[in-house]
N, C-alpha and C. Protein backbone atom coordinates (compact mmCIF):
# COMPACT_ATOMS: atom_id res chain seq x y z
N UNK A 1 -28.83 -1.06 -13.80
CA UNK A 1 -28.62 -0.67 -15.17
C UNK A 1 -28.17 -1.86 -16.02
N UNK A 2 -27.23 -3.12 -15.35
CA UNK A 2 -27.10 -3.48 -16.31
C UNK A 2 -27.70 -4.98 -15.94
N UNK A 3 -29.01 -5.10 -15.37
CA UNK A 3 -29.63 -5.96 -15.45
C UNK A 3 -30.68 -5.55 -16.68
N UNK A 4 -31.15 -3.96 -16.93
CA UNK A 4 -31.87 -3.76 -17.68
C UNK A 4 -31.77 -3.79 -18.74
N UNK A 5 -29.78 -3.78 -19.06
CA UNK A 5 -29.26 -4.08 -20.61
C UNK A 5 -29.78 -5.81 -20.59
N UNK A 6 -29.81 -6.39 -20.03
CA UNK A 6 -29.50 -7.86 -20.10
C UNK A 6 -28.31 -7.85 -20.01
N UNK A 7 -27.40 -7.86 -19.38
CA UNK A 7 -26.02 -8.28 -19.29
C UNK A 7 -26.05 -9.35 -18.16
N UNK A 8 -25.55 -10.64 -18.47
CA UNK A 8 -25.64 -11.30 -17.62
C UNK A 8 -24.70 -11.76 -16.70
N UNK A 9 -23.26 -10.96 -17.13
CA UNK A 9 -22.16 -11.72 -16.35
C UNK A 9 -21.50 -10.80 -15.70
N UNK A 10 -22.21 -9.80 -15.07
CA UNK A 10 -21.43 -9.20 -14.22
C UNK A 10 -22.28 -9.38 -12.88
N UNK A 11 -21.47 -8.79 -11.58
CA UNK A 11 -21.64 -8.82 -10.50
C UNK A 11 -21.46 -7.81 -10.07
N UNK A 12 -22.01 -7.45 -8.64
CA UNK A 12 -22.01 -6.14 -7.58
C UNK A 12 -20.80 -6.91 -6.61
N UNK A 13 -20.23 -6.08 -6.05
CA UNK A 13 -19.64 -6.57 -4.74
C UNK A 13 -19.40 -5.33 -3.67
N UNK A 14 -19.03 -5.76 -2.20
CA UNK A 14 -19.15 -5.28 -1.26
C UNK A 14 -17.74 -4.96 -1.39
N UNK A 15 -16.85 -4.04 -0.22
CA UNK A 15 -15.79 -4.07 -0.08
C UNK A 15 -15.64 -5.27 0.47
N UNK A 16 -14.20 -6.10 0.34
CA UNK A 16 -13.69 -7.52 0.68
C UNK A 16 -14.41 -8.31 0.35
N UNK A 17 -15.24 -8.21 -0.20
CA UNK A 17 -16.14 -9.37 -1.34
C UNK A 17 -15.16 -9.71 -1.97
N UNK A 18 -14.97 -11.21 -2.10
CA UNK A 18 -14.13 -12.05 -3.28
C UNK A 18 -14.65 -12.73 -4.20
N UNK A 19 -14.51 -12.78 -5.50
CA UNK A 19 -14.60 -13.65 -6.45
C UNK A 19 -13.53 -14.61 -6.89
N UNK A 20 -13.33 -15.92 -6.79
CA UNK A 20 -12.80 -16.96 -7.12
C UNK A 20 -13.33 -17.82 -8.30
N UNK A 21 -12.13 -17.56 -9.36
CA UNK A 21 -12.24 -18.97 -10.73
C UNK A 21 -10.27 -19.17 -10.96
N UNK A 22 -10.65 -20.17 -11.11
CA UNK A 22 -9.66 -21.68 -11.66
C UNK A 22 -8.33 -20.97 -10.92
N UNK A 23 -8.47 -20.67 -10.09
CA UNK A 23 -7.11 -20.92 -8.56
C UNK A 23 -7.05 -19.39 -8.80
N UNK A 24 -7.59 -18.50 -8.84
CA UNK A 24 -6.97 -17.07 -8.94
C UNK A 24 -8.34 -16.35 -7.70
N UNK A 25 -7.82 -15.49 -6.99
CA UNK A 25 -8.97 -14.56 -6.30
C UNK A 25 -9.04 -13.16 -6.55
N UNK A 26 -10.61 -12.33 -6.13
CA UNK A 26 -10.29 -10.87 -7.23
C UNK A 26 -10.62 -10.74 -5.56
N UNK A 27 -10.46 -9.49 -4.85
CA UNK A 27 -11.00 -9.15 -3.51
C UNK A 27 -11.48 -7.62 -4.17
N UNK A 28 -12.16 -7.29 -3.90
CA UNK A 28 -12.72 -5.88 -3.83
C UNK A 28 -12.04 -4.98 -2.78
N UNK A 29 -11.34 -4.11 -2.45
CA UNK A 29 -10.61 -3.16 -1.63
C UNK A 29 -11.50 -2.18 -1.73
N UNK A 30 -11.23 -1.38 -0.29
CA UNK A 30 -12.01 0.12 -0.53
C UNK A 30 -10.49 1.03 -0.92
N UNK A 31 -10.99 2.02 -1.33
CA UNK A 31 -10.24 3.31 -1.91
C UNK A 31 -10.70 4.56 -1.51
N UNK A 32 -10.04 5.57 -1.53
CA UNK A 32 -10.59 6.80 -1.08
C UNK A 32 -10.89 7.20 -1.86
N UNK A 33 -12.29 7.38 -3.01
CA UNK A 33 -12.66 8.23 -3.88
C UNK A 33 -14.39 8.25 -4.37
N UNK A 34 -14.65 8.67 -5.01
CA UNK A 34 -16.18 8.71 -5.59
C UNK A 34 -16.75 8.18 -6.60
N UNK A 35 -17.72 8.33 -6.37
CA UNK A 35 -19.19 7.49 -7.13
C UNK A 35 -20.20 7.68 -8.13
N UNK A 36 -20.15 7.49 -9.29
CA UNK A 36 -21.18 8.13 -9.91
C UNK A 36 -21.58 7.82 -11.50
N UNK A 37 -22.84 6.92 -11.53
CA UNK A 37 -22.87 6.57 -12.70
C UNK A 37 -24.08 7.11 -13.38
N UNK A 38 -24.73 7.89 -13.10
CA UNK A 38 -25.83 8.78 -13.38
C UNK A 38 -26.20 10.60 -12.86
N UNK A 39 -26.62 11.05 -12.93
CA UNK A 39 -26.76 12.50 -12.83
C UNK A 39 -26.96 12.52 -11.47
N UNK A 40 -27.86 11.81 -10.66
CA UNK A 40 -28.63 11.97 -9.53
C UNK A 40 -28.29 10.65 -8.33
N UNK A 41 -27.05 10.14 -8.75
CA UNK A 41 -26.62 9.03 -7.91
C UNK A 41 -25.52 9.29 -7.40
N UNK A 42 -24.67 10.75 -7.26
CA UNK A 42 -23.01 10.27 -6.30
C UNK A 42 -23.23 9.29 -5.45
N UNK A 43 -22.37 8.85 -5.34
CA UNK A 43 -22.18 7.83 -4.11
C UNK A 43 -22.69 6.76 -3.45
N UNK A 44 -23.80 6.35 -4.31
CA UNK A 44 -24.45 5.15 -4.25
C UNK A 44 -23.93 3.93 -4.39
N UNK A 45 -23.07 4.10 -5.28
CA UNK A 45 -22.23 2.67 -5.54
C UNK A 45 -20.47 2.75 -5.01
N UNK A 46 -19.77 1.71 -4.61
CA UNK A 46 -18.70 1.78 -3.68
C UNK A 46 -17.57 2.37 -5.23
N UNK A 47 -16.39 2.40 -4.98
CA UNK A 47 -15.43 2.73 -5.58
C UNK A 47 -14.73 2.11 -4.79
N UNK A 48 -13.59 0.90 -5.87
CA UNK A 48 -12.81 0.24 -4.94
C UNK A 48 -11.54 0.07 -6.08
N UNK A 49 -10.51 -0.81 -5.33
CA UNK A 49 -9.22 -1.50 -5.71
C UNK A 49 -9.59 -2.36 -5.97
N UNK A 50 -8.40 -3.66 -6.48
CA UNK A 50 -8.42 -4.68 -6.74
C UNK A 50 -7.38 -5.71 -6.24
N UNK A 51 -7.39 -6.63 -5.13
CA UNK A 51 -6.31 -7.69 -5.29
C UNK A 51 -6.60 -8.89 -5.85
N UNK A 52 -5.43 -9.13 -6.07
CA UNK A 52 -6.25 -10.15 -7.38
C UNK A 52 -4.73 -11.42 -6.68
N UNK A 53 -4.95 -12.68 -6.34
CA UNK A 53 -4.04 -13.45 -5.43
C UNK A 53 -4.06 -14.93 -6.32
N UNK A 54 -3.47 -15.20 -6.31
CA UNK A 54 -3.04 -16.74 -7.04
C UNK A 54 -2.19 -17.56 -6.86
N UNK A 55 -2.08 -18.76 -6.21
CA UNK A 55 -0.98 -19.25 -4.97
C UNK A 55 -0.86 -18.45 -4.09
N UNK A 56 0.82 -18.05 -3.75
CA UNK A 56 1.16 -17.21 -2.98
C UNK A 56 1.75 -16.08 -3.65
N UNK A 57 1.42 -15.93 -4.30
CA UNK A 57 1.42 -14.17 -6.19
C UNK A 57 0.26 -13.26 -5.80
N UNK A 58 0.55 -12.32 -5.17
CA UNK A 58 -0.22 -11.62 -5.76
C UNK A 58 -0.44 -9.64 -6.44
N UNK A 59 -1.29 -9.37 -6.94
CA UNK A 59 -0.92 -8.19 -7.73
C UNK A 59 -2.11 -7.43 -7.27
N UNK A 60 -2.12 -5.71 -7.01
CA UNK A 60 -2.76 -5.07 -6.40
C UNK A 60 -3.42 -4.07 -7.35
N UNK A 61 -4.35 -3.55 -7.63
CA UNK A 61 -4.85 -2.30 -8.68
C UNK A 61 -5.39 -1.52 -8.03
N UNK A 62 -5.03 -0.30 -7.64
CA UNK A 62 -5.76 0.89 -6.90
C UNK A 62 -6.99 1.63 -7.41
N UNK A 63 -6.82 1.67 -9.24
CA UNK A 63 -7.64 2.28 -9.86
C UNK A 63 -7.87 3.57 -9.02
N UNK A 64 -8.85 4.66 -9.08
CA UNK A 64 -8.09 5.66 -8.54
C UNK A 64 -8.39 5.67 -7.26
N UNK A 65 -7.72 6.52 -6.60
CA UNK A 65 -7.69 6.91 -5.32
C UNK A 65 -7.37 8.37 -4.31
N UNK A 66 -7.14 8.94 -3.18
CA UNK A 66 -6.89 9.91 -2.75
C UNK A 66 -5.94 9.04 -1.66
N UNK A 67 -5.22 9.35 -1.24
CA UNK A 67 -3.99 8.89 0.09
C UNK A 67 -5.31 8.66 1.29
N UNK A 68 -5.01 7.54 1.79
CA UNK A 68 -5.79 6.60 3.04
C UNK A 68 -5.50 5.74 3.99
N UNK A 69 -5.97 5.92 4.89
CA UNK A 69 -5.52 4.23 5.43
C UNK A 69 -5.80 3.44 4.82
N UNK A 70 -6.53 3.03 3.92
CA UNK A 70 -7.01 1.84 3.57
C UNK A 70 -6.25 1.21 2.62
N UNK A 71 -5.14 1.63 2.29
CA UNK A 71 -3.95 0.76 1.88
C UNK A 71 -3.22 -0.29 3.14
N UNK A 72 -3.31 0.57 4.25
CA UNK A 72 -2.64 -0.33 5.36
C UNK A 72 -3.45 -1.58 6.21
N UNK A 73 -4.90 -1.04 5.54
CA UNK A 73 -5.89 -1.91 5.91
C UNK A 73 -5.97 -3.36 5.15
N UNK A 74 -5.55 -2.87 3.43
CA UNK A 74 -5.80 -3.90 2.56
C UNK A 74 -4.41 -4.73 3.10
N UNK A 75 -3.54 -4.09 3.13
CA UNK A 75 -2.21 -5.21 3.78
C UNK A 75 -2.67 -6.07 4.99
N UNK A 76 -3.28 -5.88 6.00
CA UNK A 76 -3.32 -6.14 6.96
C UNK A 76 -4.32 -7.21 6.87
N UNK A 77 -5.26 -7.37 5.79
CA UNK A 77 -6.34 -8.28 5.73
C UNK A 77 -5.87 -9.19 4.46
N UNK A 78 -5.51 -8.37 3.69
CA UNK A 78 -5.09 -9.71 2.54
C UNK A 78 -3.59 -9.69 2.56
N UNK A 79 -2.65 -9.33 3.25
CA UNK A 79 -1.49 -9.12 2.91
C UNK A 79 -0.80 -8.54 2.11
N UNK A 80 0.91 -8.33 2.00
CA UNK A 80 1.02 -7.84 1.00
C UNK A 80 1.71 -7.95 -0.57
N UNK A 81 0.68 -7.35 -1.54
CA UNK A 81 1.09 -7.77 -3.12
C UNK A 81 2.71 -7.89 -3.58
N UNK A 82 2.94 -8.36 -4.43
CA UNK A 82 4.04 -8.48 -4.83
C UNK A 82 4.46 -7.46 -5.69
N UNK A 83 2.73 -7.05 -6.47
CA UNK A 83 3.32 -5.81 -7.42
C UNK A 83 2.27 -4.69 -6.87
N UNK A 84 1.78 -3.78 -6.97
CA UNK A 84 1.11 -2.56 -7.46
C UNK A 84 0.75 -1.65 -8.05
N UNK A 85 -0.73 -1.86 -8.62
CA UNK A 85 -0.07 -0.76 -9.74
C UNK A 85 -1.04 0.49 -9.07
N UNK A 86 0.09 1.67 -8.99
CA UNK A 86 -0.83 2.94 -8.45
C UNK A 86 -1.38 3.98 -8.90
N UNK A 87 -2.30 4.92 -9.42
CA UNK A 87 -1.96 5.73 -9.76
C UNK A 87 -0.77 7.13 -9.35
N UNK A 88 -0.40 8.36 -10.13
CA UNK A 88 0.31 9.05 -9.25
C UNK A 88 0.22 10.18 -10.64
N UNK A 89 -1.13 10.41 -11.17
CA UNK A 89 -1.03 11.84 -12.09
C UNK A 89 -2.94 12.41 -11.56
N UNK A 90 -3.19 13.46 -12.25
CA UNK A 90 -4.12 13.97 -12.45
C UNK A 90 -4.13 14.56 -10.60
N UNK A 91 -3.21 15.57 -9.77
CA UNK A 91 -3.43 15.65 -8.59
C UNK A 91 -3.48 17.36 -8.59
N UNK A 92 -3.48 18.22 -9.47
CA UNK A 92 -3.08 19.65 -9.32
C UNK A 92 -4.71 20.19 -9.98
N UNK A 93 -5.09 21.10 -8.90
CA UNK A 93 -4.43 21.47 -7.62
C UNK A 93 -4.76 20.54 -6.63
N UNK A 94 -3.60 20.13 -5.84
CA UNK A 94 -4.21 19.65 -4.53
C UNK A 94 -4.94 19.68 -4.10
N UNK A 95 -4.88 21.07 -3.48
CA UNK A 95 -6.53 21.02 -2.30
C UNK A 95 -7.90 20.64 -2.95
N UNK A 96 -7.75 21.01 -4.08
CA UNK A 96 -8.96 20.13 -4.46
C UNK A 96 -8.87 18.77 -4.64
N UNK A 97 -8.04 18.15 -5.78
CA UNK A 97 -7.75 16.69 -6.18
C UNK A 97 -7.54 15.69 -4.69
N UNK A 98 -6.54 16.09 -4.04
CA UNK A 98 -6.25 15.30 -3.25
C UNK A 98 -7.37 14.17 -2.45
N UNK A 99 -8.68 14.77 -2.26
CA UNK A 99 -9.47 13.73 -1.56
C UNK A 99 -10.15 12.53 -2.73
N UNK A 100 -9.63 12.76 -4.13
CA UNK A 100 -9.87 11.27 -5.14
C UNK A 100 -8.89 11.25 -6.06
N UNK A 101 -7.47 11.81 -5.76
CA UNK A 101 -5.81 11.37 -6.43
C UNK A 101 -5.13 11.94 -5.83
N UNK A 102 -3.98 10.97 -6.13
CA UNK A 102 -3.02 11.00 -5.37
C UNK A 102 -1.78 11.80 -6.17
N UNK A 103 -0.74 12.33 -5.61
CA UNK A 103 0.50 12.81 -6.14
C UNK A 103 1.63 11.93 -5.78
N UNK A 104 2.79 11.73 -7.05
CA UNK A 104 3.75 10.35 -6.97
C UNK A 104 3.80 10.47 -5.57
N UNK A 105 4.20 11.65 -4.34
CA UNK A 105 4.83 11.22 -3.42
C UNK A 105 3.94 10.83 -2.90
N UNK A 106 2.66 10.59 -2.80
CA UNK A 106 1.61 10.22 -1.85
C UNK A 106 1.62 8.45 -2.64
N UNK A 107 1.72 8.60 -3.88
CA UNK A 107 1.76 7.26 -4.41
C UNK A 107 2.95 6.35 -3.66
N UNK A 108 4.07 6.83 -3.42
CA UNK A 108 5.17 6.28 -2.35
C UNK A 108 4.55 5.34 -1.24
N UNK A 109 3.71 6.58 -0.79
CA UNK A 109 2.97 5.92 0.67
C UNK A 109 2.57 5.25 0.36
N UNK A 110 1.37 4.69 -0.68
CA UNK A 110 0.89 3.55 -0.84
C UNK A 110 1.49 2.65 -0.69
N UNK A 111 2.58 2.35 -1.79
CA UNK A 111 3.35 1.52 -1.98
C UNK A 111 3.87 1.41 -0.23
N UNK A 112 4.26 2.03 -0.01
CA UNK A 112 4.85 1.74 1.30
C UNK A 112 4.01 0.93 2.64
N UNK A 113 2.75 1.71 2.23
CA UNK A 113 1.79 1.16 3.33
C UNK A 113 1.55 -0.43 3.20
N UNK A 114 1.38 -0.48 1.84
CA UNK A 114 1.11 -1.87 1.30
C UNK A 114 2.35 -2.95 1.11
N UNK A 115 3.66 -2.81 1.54
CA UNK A 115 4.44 -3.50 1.56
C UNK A 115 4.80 -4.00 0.28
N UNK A 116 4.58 -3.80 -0.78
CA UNK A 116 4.72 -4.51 -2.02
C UNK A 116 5.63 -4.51 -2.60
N UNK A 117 6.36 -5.29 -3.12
CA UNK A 117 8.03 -5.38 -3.85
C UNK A 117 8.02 -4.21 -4.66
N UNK A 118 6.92 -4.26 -5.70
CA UNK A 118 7.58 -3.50 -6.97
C UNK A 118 6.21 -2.73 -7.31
N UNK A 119 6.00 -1.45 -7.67
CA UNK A 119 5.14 -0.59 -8.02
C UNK A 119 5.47 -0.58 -9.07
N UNK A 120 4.30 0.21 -9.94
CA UNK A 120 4.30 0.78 -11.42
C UNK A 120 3.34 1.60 -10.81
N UNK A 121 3.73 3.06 -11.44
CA UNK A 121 2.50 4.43 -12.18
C UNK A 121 2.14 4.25 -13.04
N UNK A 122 0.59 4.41 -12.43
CA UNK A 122 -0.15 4.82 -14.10
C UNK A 122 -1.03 6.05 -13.86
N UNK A 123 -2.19 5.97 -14.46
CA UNK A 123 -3.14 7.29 -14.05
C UNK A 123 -2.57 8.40 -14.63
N UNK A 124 -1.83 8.75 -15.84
CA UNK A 124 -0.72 9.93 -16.10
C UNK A 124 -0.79 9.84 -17.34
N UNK A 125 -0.99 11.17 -18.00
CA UNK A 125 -0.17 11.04 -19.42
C UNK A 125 -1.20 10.71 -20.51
N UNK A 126 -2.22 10.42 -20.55
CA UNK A 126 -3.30 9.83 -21.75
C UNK A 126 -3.73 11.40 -22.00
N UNK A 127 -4.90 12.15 -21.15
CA UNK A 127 -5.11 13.55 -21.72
C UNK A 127 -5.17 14.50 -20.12
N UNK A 128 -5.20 15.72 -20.93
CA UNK A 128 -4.79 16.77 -19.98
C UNK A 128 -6.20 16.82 -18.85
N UNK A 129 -6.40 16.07 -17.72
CA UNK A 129 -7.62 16.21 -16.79
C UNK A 129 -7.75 17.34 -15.89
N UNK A 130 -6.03 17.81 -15.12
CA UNK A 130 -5.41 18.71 -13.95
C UNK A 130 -4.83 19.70 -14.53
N UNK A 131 -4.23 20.18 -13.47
CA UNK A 131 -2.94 21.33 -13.94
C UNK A 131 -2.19 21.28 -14.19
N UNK A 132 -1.32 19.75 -13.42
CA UNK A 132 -0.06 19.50 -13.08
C UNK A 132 0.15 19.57 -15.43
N UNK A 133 1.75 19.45 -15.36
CA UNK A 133 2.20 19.27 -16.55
C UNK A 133 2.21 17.85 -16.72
N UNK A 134 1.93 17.50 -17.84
CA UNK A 134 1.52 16.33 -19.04
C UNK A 134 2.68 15.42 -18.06
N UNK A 135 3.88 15.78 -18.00
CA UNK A 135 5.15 15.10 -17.80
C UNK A 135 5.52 15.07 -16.35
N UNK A 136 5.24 15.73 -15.33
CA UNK A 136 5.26 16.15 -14.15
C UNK A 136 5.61 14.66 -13.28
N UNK A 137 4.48 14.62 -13.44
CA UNK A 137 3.93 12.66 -12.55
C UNK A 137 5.60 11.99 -12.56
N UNK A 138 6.05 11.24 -13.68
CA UNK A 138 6.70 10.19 -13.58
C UNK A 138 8.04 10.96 -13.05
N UNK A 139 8.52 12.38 -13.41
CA UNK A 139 9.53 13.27 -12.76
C UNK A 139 9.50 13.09 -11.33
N UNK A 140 8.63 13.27 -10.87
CA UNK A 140 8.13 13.54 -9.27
C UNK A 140 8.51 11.93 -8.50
N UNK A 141 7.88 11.42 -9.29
CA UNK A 141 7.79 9.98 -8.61
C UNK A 141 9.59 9.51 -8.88
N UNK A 142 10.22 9.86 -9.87
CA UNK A 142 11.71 9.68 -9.49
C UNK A 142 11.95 9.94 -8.50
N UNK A 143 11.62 11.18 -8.26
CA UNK A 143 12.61 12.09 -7.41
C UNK A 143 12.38 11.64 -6.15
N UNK A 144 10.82 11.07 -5.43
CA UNK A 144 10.44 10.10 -4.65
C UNK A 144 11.11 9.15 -4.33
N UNK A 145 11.10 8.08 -5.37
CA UNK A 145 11.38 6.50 -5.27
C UNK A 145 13.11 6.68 -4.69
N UNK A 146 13.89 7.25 -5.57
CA UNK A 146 15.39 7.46 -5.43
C UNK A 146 15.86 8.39 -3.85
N UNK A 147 14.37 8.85 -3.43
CA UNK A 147 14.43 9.16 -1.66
C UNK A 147 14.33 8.48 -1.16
N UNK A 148 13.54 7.21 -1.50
CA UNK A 148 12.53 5.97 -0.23
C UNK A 148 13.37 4.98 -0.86
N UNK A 149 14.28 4.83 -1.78
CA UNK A 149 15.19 3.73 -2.71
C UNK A 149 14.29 2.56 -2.68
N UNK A 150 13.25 2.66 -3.58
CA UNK A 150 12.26 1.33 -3.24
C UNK A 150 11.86 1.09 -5.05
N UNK A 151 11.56 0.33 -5.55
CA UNK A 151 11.76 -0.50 -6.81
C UNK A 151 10.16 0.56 -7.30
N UNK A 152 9.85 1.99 -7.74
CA UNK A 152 8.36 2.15 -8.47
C UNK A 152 8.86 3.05 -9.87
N UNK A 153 8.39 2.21 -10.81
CA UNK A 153 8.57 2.64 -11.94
C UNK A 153 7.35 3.59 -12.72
N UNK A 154 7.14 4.51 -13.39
CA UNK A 154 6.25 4.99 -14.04
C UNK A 154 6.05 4.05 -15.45
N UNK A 155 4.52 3.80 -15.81
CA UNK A 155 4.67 3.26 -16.87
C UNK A 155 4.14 4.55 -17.97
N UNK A 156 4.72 4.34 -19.12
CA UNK A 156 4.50 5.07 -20.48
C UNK A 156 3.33 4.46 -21.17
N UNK A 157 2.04 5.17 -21.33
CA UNK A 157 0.82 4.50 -21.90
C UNK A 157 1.00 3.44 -22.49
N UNK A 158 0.43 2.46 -22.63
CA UNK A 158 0.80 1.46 -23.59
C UNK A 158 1.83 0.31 -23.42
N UNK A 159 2.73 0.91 -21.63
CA UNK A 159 3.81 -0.01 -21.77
C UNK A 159 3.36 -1.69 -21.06
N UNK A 160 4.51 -2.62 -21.49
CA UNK A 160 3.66 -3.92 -21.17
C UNK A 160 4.84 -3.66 -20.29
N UNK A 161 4.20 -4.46 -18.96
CA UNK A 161 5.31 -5.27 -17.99
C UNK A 161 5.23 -6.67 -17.91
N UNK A 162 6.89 -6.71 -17.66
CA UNK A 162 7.43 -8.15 -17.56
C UNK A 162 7.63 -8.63 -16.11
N UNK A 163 6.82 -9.35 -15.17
CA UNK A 163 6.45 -9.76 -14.54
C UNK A 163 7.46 -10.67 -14.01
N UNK A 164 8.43 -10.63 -13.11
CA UNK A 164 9.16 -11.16 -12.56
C UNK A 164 8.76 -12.44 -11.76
């Protein structure tokens, strides 16, 4: 499709496909979720994360996901990020959501699987997709983090982080 726009500067990648410019790396991660950029294509194209590494820095993007190993996988092959950002809204009802989002406490696990200093939530709060309440997510994920006492903050649309 977007050779047929003429677009010339994008790329396909595999899972653990890397792209490297001026000292920074992007890795492609797999994720647990789905595919679909046309009527008649689920799953043709991968759905992934992002680590993105620069020196010895680096920062993780889940973009979305369902709870997996493949957080413990991405640690284990690229190591682990310094930050993460996870999602942890749009999960109600479970039994359905759960196999492409996650709920804060499943967002925990990530973070956990992946060893990473400091999380941020996102995925929450822009418009109503689930059941769960508008506000639910970043509640939950307190009530989480202050169980596992581990540094994951919810971010508020729009918020910037300051990067330690």
């Amino acid at each position: 499709m977007l050779k047929r726009k003429k677009i010339q500067n994008a790329s396909q990648f595999q899972w653990w496909e890397s792209y490297e410019n001026a000292g920074i790396t992007f890795t492609f991660t797999p994720v647990k979720h789905w595919s679909k950029r046309g009527l008649f294509d689920r799953n043709k194209s991968l759905w992934g994360g992002w680590f993105v590494q620069f020196n010895d820095y680096a920062i993780y993007h889940a973009g979305d996901t369902g709870y997996s190993n493949d957080f413990i996988k991405t640690k284990e092959v690229l190591g682990s990020p310094k930050y993460a950002l996870i999602p942890i809204g749009a999960y109600d009802p479970e039994w359905f959501m759960a196999s492409s989002h996650v709920n804060p406490e499943d967002a925990v696990k990530i973070m956990l699987d992946l060893e990473a200093d400091y999380a941020f939530g996102m995925h929450w709060g822009t418009f109503v997709l689930t059941d769960e309440d508008t506000l639910e997510p970043p509640i939950r994920l307190q009530a989480a983090t202050q169980k596992n006492k581990i540094e994951f903050k919810s971010l508020i649309p729009g918020d910037l982080i300051n990067l330690k």
